[in-house]
Protein backbone atom coordinates (compact mmCIF):
# COMPACT_ATOMS: atom_id res chain seq x y z
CA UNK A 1 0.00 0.00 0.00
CA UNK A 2 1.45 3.38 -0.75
CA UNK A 3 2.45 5.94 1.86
CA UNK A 4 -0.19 8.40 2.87
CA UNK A 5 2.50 11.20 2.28
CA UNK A 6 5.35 11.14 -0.63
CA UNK A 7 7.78 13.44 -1.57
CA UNK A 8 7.54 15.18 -4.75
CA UNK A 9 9.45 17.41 -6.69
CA UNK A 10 7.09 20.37 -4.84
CA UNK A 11 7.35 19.01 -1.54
CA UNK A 12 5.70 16.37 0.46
CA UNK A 13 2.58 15.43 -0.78
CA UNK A 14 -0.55 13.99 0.27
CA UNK A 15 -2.45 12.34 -2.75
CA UNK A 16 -5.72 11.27 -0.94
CA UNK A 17 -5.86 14.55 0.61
CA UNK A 18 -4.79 16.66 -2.39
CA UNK A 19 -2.50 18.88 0.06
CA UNK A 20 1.47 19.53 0.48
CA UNK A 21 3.35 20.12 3.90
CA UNK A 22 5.69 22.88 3.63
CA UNK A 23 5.98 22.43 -0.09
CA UNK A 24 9.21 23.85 -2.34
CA UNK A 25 7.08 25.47 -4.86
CA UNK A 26 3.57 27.06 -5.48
CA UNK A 27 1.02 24.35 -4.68
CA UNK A 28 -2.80 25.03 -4.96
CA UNK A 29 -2.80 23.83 -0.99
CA UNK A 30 -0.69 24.29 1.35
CA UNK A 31 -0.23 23.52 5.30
CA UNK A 32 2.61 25.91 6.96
CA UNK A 33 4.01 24.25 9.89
CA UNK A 34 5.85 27.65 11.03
CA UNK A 35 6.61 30.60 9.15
CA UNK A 36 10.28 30.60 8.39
CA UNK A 37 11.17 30.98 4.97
CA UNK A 38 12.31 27.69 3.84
CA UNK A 39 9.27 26.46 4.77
CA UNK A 40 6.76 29.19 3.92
CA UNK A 41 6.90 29.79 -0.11
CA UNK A 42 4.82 32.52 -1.07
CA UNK A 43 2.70 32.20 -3.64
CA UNK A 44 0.16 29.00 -2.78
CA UNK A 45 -3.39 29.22 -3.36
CA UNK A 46 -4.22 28.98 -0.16
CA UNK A 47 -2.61 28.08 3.12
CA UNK A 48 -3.59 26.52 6.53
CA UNK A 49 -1.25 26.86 9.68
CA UNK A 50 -1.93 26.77 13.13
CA UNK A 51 -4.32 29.68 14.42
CA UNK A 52 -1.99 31.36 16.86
CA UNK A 53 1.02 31.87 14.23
CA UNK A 54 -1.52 33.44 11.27
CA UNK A 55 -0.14 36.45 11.71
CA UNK A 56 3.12 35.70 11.52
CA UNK A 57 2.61 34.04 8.47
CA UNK A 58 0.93 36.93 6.84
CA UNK A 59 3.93 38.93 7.32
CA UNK A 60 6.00 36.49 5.49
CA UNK A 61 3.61 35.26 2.53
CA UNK A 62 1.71 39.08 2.16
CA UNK A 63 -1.29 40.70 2.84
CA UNK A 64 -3.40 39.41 0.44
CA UNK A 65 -2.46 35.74 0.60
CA UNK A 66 -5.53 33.36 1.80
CA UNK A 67 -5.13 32.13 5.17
CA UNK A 68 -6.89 29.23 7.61
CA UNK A 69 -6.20 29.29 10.80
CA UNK A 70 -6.81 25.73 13.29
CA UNK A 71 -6.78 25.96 16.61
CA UNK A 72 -4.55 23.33 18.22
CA UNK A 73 -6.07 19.79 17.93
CA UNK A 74 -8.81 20.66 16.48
CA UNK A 75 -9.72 18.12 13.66
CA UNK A 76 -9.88 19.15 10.40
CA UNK A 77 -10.75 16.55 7.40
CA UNK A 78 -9.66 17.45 4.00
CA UNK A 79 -11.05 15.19 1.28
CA UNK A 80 -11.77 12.00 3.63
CA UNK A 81 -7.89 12.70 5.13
CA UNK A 82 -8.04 13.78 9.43
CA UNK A 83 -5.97 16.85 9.60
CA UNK A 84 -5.19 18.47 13.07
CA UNK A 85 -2.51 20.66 14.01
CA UNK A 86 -0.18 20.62 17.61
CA UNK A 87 2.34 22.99 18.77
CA UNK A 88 5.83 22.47 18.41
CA UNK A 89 7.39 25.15 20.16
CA UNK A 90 9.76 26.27 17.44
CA UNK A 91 8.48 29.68 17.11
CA UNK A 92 5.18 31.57 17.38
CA UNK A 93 2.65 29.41 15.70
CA UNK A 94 4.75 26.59 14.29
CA UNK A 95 3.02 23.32 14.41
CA UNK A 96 3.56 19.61 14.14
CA UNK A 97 1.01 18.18 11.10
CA UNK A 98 -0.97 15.37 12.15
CA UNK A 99 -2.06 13.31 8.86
CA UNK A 100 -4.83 10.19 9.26
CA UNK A 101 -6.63 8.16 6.91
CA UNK A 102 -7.21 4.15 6.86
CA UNK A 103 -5.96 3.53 10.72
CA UNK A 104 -2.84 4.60 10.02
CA UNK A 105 -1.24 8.44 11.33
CA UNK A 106 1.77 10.21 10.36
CA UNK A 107 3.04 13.51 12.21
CA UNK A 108 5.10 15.91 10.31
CA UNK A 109 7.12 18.52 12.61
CA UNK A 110 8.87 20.56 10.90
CA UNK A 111 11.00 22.08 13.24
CA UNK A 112 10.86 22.05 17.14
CA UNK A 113 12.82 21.84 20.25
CA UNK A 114 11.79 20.83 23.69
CA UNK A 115 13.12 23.42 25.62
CA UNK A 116 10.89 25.95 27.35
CA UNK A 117 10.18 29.38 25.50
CA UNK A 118 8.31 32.37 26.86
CA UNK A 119 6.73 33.16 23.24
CA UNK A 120 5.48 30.47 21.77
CA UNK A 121 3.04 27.58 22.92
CA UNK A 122 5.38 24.62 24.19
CA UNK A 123 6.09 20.75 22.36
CA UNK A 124 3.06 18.38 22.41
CA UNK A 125 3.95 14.62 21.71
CA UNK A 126 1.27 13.13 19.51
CA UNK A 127 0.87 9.57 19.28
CA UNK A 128 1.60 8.30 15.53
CA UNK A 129 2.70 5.36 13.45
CA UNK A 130 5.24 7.16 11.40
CA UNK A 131 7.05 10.28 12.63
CA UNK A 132 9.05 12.60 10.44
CA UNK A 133 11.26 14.16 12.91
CA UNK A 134 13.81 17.39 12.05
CA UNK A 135 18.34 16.42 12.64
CA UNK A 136 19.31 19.47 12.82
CA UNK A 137 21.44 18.70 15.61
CA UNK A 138 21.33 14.87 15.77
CA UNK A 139 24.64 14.19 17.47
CA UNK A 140 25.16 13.57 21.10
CA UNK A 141 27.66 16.23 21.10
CA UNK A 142 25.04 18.58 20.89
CA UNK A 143 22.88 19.26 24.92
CA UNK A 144 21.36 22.70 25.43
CA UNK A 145 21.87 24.26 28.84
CA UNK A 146 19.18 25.30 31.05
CA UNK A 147 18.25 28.56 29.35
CA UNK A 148 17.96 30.51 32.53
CA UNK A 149 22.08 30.00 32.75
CA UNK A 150 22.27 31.06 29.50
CA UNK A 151 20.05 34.26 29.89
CA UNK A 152 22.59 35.17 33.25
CA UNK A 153 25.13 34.74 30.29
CA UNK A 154 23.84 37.28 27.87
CA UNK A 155 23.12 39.49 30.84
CA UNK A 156 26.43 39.03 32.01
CA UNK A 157 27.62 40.38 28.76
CA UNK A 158 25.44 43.53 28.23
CA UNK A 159 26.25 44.44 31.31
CA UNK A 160 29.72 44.28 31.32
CA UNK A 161 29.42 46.26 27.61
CA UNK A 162 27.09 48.94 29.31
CA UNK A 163 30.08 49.50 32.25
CA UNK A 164 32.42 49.92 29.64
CA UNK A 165 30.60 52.61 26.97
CA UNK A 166 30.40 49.73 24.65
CA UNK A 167 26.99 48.91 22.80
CA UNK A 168 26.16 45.07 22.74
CA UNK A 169 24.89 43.96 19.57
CA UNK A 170 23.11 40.35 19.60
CA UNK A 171 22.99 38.61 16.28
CA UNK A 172 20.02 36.10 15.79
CA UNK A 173 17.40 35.25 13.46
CA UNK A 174 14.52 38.41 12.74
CA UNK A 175 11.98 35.40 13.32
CA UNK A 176 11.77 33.46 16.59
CA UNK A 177 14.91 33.46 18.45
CA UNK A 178 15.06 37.42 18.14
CA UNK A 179 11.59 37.49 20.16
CA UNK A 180 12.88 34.85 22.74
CA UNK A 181 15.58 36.32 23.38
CA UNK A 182 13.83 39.97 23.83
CA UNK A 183 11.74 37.75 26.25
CA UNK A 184 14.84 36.46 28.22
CA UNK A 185 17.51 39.30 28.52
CA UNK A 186 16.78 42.15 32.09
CA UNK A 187 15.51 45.40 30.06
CA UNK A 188 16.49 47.13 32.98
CA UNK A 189 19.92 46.90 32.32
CA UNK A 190 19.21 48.98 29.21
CA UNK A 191 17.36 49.83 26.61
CA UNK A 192 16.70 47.20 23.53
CA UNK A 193 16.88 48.30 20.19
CA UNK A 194 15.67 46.14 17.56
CA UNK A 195 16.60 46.27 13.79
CA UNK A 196 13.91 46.47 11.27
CA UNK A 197 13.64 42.91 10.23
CA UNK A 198 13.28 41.94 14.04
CA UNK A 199 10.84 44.57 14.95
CA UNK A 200 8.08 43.56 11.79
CA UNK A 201 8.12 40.17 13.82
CA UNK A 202 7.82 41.93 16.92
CA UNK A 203 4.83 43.37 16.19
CA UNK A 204 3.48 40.09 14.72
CA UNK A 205 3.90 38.65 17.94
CA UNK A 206 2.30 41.26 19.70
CA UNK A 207 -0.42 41.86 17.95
CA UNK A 208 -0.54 37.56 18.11
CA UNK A 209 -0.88 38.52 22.19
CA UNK A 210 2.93 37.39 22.65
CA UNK A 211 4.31 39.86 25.65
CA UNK A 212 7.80 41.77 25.35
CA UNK A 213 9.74 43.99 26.80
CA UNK A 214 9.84 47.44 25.33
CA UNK A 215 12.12 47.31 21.98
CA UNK A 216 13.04 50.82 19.94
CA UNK A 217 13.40 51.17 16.45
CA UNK A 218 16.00 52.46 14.77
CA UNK A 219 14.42 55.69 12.78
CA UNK A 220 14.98 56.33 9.31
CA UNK A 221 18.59 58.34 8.74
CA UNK A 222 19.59 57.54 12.22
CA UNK A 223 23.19 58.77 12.91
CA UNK A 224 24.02 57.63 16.36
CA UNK A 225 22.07 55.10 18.66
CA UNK A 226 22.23 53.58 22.32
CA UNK A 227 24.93 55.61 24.12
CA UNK A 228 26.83 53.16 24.56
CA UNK A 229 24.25 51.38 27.08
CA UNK A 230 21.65 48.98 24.51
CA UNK A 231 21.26 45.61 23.22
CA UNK A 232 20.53 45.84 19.87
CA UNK A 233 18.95 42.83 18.48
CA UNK A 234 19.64 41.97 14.59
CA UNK A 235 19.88 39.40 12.03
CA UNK A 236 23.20 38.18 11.47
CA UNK A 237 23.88 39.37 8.00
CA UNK A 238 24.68 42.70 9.23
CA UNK A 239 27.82 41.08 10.82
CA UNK A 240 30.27 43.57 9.56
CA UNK A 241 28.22 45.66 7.59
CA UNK A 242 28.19 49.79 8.29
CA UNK A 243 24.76 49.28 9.43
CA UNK A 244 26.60 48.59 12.79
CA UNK A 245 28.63 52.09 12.95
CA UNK A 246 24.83 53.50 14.16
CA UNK A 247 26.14 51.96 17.06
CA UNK A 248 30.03 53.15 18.14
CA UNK A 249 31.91 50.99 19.90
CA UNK A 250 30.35 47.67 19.81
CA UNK A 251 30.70 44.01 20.98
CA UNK A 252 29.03 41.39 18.36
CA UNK A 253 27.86 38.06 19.39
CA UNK A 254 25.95 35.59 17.79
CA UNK A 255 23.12 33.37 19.41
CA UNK A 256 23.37 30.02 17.87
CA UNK A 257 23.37 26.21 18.52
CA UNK A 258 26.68 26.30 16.89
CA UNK A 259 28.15 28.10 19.08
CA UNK A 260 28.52 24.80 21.14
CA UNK A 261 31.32 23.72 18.62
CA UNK A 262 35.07 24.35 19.72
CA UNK A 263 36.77 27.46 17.62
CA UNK A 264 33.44 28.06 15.48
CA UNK A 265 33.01 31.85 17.02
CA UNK A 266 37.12 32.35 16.55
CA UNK A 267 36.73 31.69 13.10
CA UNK A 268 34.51 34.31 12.72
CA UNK A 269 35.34 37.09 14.64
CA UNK A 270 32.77 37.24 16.52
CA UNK A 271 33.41 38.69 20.65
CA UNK A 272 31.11 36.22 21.89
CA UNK A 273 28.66 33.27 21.33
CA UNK A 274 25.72 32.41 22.98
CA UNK A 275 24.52 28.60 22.78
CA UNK A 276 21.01 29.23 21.78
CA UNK A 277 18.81 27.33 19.35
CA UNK A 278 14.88 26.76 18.31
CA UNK A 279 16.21 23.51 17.45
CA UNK A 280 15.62 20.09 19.36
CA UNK A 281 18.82 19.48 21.18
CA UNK A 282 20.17 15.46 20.76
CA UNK A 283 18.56 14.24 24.24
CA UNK A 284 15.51 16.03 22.98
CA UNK A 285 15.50 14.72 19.42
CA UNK A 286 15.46 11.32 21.21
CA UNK A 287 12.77 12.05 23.80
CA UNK A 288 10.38 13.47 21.78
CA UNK A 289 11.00 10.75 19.28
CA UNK A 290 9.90 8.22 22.18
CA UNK A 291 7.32 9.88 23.29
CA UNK A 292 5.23 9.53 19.88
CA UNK A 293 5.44 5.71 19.99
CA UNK A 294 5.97 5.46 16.71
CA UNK A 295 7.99 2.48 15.21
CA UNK A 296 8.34 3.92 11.97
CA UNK A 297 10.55 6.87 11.66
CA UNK A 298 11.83 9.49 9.02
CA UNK A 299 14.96 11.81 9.45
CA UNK A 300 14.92 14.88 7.56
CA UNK A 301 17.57 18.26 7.29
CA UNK A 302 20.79 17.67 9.43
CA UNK A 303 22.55 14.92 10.78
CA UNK A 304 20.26 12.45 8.72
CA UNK A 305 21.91 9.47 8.46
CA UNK A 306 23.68 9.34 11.84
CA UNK A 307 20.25 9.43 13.98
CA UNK A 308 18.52 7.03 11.59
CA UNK A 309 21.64 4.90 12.41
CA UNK A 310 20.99 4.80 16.39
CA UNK A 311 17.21 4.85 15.93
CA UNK A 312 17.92 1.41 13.70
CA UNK A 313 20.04 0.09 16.39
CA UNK A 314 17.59 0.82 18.85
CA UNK A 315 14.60 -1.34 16.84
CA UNK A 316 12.93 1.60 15.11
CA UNK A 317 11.94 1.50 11.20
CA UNK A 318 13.97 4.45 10.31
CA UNK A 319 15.19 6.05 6.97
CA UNK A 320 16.28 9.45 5.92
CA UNK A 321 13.19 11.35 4.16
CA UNK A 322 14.87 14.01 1.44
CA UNK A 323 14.35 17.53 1.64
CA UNK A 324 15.22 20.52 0.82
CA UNK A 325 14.68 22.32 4.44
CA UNK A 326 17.29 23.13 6.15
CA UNK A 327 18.59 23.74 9.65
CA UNK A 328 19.95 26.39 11.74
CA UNK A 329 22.46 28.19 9.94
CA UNK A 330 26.39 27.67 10.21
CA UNK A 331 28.46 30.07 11.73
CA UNK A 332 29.46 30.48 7.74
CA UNK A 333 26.43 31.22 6.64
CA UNK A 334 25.21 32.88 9.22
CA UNK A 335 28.29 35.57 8.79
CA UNK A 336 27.75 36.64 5.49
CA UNK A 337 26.27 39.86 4.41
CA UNK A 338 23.12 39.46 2.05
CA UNK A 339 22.90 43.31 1.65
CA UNK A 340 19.67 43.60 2.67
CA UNK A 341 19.79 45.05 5.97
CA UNK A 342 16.60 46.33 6.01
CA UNK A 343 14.57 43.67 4.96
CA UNK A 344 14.21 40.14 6.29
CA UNK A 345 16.89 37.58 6.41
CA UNK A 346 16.99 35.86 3.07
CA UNK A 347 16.61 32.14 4.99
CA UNK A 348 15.76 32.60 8.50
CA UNK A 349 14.19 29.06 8.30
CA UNK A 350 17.99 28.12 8.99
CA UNK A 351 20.30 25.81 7.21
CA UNK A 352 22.36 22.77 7.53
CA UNK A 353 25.27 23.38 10.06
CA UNK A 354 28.85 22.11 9.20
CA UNK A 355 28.59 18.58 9.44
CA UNK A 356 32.58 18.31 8.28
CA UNK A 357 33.37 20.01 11.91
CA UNK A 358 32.20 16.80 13.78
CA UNK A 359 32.48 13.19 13.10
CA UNK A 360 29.57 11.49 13.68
């Protein structure tokens, strides 16, 4: 019997249902599990996502784009298929796909991570047959920290900036982390200043009923910002672009899972790195993995064949799925200038790390 979902040269596909997941190209139907870019195409006929990221999604796929909203669990059916949607707690409104028809139930997830997170609704394990579960960092080398130590961190490090006259400038993605982080860091330190790419999502989430601190723009022709005392929160392709010199003296870090990796912020330049990721961590790839029950399991976008390795070894049916998503972005990629400072981060859906720094 064939697969209730395939993948096709526009994505993964359900034939029965006549819908993609997170499809590559301009489908007639589409269902959004979160808004990032790689996995949000503009251009579908019309879209479904969970109800509480909507307007997050709006912002990313335009104004005028048709958009359903379902409320978590709630059971849609789409040409005989049982569709629901259940939060993942990878950003505001991203959601793990629930797919039924003929007894058998695949969950699609996107992205996700276990850890907790102020601004968005928190993981959900959802009984399946067949889970397709996100790599991104599917090595054991990789084990998030509580993220109240790593808020004292970032503290830490603004304040120490402030003391000195020095302006702290955090680097992380316009989408998701940029609002967590907002949510984490003491404001009363200093004021937060977010670039324009962070602040469009900032008002998403607000006006999704997400609560943040206070967070200024930067105005149009600004010539000097922060005295020396802000965070300023921005995507990383303004690493060392004259965007920055709004600023004066600054410190740069970057918030990134791959920060965990030995030498990876030296390489770079960067003054500091913060281990922070909307990714699953390797203990909570695993857990959330068990928790499904499933015995049938698909890998997609990072350390593919390396978890579908141990999850063979441990009994499971599991195979890598192909894709073209991606996962958090390298320290590589995450360093380059796209030249649109303004704007939104090209891919903030973030790509594959660099698998050639660890061995498996």
């Amino acid at each position: 019997m064939a697969d209730l979902l395939e993948v096709t040269d526009a994505g993964l596909y359900c034939q029965r249902g006549d819908f993609y997941i997170d499809p590559w190209r301009r489908v007639p139907r589409a269902i959004i599990t979160h808004a990032h870019s790689d996995h949000a195409r503009s251009g579908c006929g019309r879209y479904l996502c969970a109800a509480p990221g909507t307007l997050v999604l709006r912002s990313r796929v335009g104004t005028a784009s048709p958009i359903d909203g379902l409320r978590h669990g709630e059971r849609l059916s789409i040409n005989g298929v049982d569709v629901s949607l259940h939060p993942a707690g990878h950003v505001l409104g991203s959601a793990q796909v629930r797919v039924a028809h003929g007894g058998t139930t695949w969950v699609v997830t996107g992205d996700y991570k276990l850890e907790a997170d102020p601004t968005c609704h928190p993981f959900e394990p959802v009984p399946c047959d067949v889970f397709v579960t996100e790599s991104t960092f599917g090595l054991p080398v990789y084990r998030w920290q509580d993220p109240a130590t790593t808020a004292a961190e970032i503290n830490a490090w603004w304040r120490a900036n402030r003391d000195a006259g020095r302006t702290s400038v955090l680097l992380a993605y316009a989408l998701g982390k940029a609002q967590r982080l907002a949510a984490l860091v003491d404001p009363s330190i200093g004021p937060i200043i977010g670039h324009g790419a962070v602040m469009k999502m900032v008002d998403a989430y607000r006006a999704s009923g997400v609560r943040l601190p206070p967070i200024d723009r930067v105005p149009p022709r600004a010539r000097r910002m922060g005295g020396g005392r802000a965070l300023v929160i921005a995507p990383p392709s303004v690493a060392g672009s004259r965007w920055l010199g709004l600023f004066g003296e600054t410190s740069v870090a970057l918030a990134s899972g791959w920060m965990l990796l030995r030498g990876m912020r030296r390489r770079r330049g960067f003054d500091k790195g913060f281990v922070v990721s909307d990714h699953a961590d390797f203990p909570g790839l695993l857990a959330a993995i068990d928790a499904t029950g499933a015995r049938r399991v698909l890998v997609t976008h990072g350390f593919t064949e390396p978890l579908a390795r141990l999850l063979r070894e441990r009994g499971l049916d599991a195979a890598v799925l192909p894709t073209r998503f991606t996962g958090e972005a390298s320290v590589d990629a995450a360093g380059q200038d796209d030249g649109d400072h303004d704007g939104e981060e090209r891919d903030e859906g973030e790509r594959d790390g660099p698998a050639a720094e660890v061995t498996p």
